[in-house]
PDB file of N, CA and C in Angstrom:
ATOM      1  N   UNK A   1      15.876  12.024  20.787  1.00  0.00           N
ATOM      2  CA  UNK A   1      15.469  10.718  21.249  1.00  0.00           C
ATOM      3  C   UNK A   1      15.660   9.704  20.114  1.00  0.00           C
ATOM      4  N   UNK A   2      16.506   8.482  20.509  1.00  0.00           N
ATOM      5  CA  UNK A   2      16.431   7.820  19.649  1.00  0.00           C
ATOM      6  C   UNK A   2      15.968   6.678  19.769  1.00  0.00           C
ATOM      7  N   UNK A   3      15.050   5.879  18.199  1.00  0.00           N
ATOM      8  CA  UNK A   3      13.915   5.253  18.406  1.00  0.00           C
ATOM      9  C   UNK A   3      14.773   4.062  17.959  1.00  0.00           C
ATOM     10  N   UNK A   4      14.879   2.690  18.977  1.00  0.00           N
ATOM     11  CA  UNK A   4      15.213   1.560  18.378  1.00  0.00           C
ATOM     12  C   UNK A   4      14.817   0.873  17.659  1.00  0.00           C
ATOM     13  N   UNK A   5      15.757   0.216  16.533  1.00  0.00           N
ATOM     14  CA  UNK A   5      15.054  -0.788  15.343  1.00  0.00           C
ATOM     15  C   UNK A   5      14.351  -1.557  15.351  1.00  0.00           C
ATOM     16  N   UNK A   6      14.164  -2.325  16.421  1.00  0.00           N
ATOM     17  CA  UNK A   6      13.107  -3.010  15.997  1.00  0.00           C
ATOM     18  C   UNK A   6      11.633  -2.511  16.326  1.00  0.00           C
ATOM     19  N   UNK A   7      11.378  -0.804  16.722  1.00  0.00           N
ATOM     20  CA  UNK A   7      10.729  -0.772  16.710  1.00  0.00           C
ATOM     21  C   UNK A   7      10.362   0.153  15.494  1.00  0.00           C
ATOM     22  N   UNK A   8      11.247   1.001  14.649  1.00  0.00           N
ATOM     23  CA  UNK A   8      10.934   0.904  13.524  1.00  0.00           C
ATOM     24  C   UNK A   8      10.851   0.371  12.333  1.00  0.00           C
ATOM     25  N   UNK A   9      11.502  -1.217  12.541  1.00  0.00           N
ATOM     26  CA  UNK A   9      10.820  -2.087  11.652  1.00  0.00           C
ATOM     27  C   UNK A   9       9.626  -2.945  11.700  1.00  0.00           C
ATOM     28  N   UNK A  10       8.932  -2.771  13.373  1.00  0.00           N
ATOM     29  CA  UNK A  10       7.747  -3.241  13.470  1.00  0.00           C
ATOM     30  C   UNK A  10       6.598  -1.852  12.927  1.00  0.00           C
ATOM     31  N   UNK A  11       6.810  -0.331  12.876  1.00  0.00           N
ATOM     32  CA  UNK A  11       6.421   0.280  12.552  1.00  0.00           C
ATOM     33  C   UNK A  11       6.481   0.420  10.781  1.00  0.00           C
ATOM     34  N   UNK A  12       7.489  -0.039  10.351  1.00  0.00           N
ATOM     35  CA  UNK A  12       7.611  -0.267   8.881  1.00  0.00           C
ATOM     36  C   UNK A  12       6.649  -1.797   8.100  1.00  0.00           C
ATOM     37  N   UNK A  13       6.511  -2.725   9.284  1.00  0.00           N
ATOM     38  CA  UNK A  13       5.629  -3.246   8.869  1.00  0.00           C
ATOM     39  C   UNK A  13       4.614  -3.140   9.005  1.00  0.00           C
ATOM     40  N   UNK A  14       3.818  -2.177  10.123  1.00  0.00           N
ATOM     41  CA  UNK A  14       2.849  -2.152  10.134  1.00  0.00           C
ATOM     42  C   UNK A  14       1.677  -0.874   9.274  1.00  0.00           C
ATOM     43  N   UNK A  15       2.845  -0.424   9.007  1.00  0.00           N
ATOM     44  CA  UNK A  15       2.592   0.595   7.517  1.00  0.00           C
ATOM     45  C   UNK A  15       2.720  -0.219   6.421  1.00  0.00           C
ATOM     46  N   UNK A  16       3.255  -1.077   6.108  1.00  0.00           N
ATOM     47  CA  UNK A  16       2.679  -1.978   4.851  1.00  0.00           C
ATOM     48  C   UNK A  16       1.738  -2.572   5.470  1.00  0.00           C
ATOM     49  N   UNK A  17       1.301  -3.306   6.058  1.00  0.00           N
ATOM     50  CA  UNK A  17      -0.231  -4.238   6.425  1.00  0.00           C
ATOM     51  C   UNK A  17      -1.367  -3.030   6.077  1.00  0.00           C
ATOM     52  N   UNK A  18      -1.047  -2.012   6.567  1.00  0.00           N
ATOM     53  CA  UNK A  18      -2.025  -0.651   6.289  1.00  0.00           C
ATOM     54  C   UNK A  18      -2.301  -0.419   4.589  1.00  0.00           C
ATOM     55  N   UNK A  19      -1.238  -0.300   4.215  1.00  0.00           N
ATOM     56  CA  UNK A  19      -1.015  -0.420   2.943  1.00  0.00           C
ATOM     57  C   UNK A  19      -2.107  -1.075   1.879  1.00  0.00           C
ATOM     58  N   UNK A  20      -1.428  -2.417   2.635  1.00  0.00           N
ATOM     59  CA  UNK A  20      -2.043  -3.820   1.907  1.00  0.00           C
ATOM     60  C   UNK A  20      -3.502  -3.529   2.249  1.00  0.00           C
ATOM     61  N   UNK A  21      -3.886  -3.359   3.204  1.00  0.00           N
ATOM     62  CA  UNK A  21      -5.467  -3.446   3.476  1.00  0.00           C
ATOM     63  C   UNK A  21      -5.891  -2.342   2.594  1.00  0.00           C
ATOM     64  N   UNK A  22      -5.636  -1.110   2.586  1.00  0.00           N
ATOM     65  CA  UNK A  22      -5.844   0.041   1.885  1.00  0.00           C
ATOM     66  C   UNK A  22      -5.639  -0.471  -0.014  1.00  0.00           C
ATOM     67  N   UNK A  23      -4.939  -1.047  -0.520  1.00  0.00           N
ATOM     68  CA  UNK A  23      -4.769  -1.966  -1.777  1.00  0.00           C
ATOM     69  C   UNK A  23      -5.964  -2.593  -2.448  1.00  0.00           C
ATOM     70  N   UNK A  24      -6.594  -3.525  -1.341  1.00  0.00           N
ATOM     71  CA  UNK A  24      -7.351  -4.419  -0.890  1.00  0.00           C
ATOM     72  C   UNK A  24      -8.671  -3.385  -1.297  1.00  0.00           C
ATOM     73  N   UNK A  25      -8.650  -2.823  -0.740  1.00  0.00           N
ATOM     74  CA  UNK A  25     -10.769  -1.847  -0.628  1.00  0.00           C
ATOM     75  C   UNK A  25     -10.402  -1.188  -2.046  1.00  0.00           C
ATOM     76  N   UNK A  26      -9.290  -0.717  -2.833  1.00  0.00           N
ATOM     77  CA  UNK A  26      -9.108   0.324  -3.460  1.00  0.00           C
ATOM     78  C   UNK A  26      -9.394  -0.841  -5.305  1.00  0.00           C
ATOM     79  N   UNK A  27      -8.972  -2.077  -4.774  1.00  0.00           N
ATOM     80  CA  UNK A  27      -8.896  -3.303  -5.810  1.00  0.00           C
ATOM     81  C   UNK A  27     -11.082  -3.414  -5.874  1.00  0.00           C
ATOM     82  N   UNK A  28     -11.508  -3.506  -4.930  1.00  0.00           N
ATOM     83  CA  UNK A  28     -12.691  -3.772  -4.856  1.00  0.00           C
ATOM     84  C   UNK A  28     -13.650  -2.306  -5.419  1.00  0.00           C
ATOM     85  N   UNK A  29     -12.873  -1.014  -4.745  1.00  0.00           N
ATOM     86  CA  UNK A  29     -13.574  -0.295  -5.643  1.00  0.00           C
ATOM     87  C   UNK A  29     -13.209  -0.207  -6.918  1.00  0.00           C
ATOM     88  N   UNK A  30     -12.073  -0.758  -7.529  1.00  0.00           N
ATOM     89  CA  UNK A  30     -12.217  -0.384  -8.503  1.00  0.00           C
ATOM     90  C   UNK A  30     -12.844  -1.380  -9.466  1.00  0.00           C
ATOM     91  N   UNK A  31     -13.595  -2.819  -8.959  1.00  0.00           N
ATOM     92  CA  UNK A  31     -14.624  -3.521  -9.876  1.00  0.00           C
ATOM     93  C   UNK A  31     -15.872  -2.892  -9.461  1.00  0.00           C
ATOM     94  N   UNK A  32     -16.212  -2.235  -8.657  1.00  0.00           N
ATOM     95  CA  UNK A  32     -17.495  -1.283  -8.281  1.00  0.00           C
ATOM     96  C   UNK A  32     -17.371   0.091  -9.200  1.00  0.00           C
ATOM     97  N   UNK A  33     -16.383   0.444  -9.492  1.00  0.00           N
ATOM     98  CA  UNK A  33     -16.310   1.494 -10.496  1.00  0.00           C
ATOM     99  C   UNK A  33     -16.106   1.112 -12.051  1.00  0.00           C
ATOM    100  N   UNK A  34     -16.247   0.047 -12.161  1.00  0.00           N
ATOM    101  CA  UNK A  34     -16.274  -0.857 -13.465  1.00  0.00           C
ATOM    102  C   UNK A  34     -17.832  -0.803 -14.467  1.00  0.00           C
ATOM    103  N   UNK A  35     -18.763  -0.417 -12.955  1.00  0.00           N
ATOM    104  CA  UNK A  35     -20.281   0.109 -13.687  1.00  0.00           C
ATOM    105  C   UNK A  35     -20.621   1.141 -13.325  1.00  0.00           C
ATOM    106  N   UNK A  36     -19.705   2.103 -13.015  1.00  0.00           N
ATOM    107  CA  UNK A  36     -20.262   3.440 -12.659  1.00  0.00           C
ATOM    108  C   UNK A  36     -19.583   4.703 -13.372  1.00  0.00           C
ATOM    109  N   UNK A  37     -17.710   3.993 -13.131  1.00  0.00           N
ATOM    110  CA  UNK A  37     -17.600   5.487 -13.853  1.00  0.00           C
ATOM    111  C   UNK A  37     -16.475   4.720 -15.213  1.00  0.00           C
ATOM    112  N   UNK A  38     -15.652   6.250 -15.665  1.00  0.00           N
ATOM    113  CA  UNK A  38     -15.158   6.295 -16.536  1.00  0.00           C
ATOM    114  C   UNK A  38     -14.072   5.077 -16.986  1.00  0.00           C
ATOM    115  N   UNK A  39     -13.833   4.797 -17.854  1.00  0.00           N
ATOM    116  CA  UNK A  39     -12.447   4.229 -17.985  1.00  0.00           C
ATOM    117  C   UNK A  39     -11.356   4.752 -17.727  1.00  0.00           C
ATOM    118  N   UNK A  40     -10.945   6.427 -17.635  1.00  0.00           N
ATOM    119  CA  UNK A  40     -10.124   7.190 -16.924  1.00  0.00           C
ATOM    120  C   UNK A  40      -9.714   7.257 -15.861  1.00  0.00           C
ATOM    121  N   UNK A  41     -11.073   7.046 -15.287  1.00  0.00           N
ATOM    122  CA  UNK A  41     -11.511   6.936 -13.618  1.00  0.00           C
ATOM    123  C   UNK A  41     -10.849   5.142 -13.206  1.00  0.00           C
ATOM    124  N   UNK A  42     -11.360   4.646 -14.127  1.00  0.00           N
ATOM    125  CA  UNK A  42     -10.662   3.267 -13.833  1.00  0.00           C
ATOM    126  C   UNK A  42      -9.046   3.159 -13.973  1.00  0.00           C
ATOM    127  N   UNK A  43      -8.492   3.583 -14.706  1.00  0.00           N
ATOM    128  CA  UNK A  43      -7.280   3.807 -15.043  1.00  0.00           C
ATOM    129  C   UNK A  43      -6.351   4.330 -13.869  1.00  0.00           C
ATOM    130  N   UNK A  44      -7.323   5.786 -13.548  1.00  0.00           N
ATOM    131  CA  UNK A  44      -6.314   6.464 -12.021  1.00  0.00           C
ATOM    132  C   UNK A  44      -6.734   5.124 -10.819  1.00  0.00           C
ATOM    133  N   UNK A  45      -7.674   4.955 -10.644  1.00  0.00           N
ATOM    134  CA  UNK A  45      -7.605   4.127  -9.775  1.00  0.00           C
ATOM    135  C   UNK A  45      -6.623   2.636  -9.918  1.00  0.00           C
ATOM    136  N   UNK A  46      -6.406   2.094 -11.226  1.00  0.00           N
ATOM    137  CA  UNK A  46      -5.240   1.458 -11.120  1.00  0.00           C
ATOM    138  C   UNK A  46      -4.112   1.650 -10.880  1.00  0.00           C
ATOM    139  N   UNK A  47      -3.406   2.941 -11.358  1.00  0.00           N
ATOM    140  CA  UNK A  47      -2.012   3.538 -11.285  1.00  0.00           C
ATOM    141  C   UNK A  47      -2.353   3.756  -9.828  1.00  0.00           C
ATOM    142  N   UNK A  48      -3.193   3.907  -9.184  1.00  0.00           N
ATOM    143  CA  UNK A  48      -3.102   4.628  -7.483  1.00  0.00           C
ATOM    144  C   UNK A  48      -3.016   3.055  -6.697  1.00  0.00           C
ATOM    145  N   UNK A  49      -3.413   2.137  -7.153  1.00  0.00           N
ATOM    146  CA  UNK A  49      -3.141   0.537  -6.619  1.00  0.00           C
ATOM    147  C   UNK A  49      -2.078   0.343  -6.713  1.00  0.00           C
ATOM    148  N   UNK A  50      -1.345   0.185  -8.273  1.00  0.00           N
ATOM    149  CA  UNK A  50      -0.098   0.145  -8.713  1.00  0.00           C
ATOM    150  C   UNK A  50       1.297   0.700  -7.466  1.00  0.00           C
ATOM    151  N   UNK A  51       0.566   2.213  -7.323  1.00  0.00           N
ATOM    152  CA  UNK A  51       1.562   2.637  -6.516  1.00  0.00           C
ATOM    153  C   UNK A  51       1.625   2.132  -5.113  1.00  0.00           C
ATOM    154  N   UNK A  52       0.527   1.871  -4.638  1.00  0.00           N
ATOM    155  CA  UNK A  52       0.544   1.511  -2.706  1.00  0.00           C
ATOM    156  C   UNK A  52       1.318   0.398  -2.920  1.00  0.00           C
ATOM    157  N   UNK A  53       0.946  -0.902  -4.255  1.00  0.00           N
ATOM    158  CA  UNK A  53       1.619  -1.875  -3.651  1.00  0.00           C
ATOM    159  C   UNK A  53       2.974  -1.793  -3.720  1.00  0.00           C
ATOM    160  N   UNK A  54       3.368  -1.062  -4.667  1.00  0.00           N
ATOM    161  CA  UNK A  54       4.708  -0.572  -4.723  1.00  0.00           C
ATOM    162  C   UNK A  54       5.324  -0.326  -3.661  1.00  0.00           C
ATOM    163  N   UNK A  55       5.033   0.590  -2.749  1.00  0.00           N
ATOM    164  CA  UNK A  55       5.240   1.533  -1.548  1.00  0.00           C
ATOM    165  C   UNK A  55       5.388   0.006  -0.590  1.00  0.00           C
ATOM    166  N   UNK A  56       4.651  -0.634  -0.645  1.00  0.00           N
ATOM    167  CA  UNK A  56       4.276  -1.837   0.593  1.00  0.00           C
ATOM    168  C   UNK A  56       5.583  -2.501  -0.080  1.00  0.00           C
ATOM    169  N   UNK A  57       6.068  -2.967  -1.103  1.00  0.00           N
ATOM    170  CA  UNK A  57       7.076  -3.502  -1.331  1.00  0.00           C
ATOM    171  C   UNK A  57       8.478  -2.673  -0.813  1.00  0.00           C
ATOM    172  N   UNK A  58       8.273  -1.433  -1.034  1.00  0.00           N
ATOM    173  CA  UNK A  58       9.709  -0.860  -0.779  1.00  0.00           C
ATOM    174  C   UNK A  58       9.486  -0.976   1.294  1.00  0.00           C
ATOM    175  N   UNK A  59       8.511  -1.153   1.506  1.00  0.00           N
ATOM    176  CA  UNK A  59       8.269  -1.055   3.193  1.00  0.00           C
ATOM    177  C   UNK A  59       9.046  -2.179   3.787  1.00  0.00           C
ATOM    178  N   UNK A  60       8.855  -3.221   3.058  1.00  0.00           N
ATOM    179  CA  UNK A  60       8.966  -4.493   3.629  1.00  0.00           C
ATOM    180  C   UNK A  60      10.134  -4.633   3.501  1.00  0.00           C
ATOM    181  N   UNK A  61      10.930  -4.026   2.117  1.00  0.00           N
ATOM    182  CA  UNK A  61      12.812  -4.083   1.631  1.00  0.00           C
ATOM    183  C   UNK A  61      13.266  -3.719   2.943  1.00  0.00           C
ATOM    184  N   UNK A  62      12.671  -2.348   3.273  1.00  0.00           N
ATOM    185  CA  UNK A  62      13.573  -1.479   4.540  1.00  0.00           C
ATOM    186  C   UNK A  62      13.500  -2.424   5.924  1.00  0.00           C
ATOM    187  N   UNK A  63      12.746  -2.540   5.649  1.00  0.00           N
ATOM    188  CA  UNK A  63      11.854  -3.580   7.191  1.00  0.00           C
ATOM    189  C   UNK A  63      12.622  -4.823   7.867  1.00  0.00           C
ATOM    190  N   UNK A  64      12.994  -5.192   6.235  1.00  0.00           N
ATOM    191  CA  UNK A  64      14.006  -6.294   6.131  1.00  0.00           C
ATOM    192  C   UNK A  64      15.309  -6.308   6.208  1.00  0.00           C
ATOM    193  N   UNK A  65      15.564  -4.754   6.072  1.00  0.00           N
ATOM    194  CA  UNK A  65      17.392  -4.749   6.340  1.00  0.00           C
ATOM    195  C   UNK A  65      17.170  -4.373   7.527  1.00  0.00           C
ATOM    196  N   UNK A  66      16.409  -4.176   8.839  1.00  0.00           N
ATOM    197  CA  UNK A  66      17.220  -3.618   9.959  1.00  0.00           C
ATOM    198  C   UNK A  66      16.630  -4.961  10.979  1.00  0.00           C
ATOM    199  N   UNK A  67      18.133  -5.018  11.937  1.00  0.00           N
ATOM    200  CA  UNK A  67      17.514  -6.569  12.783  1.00  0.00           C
ATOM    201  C   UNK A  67      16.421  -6.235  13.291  1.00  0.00           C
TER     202      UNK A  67
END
């Protein structure tokens, strides 16, 4: 079965909006983990932000090449 483009570029965007929201709570815990835990702990939780928004950027590249 094959799935037409624009509905996997409405599915490619709607995995970045997921993304982004998921970015979003992960940015907030990590000033809530600013008085609780480690600086390590703060650290993975940046590199793990770092990466979604990453991911949401490469979503939106693909998203953007198909009509």
């Amino acid at each position: 079965m094959l799935v037409p483009l624009s509905n996997m570029k409405r599915d490619l965007e709607e995995t970045a909006a997921h993304f982004e929201q998921l970015s979003a709570m992960m940015s907030g815990h990590l000033i809530f983990s600013a008085y609780r835990q480690s600086t390590r702990c703060q650290a993975d939780i940046s590199l793990s932000i770092e990466a979604i928004e990453s991911s949401v950027e490469r979503l939106r590249l693909a998203a953007a090449k198909l009509y």
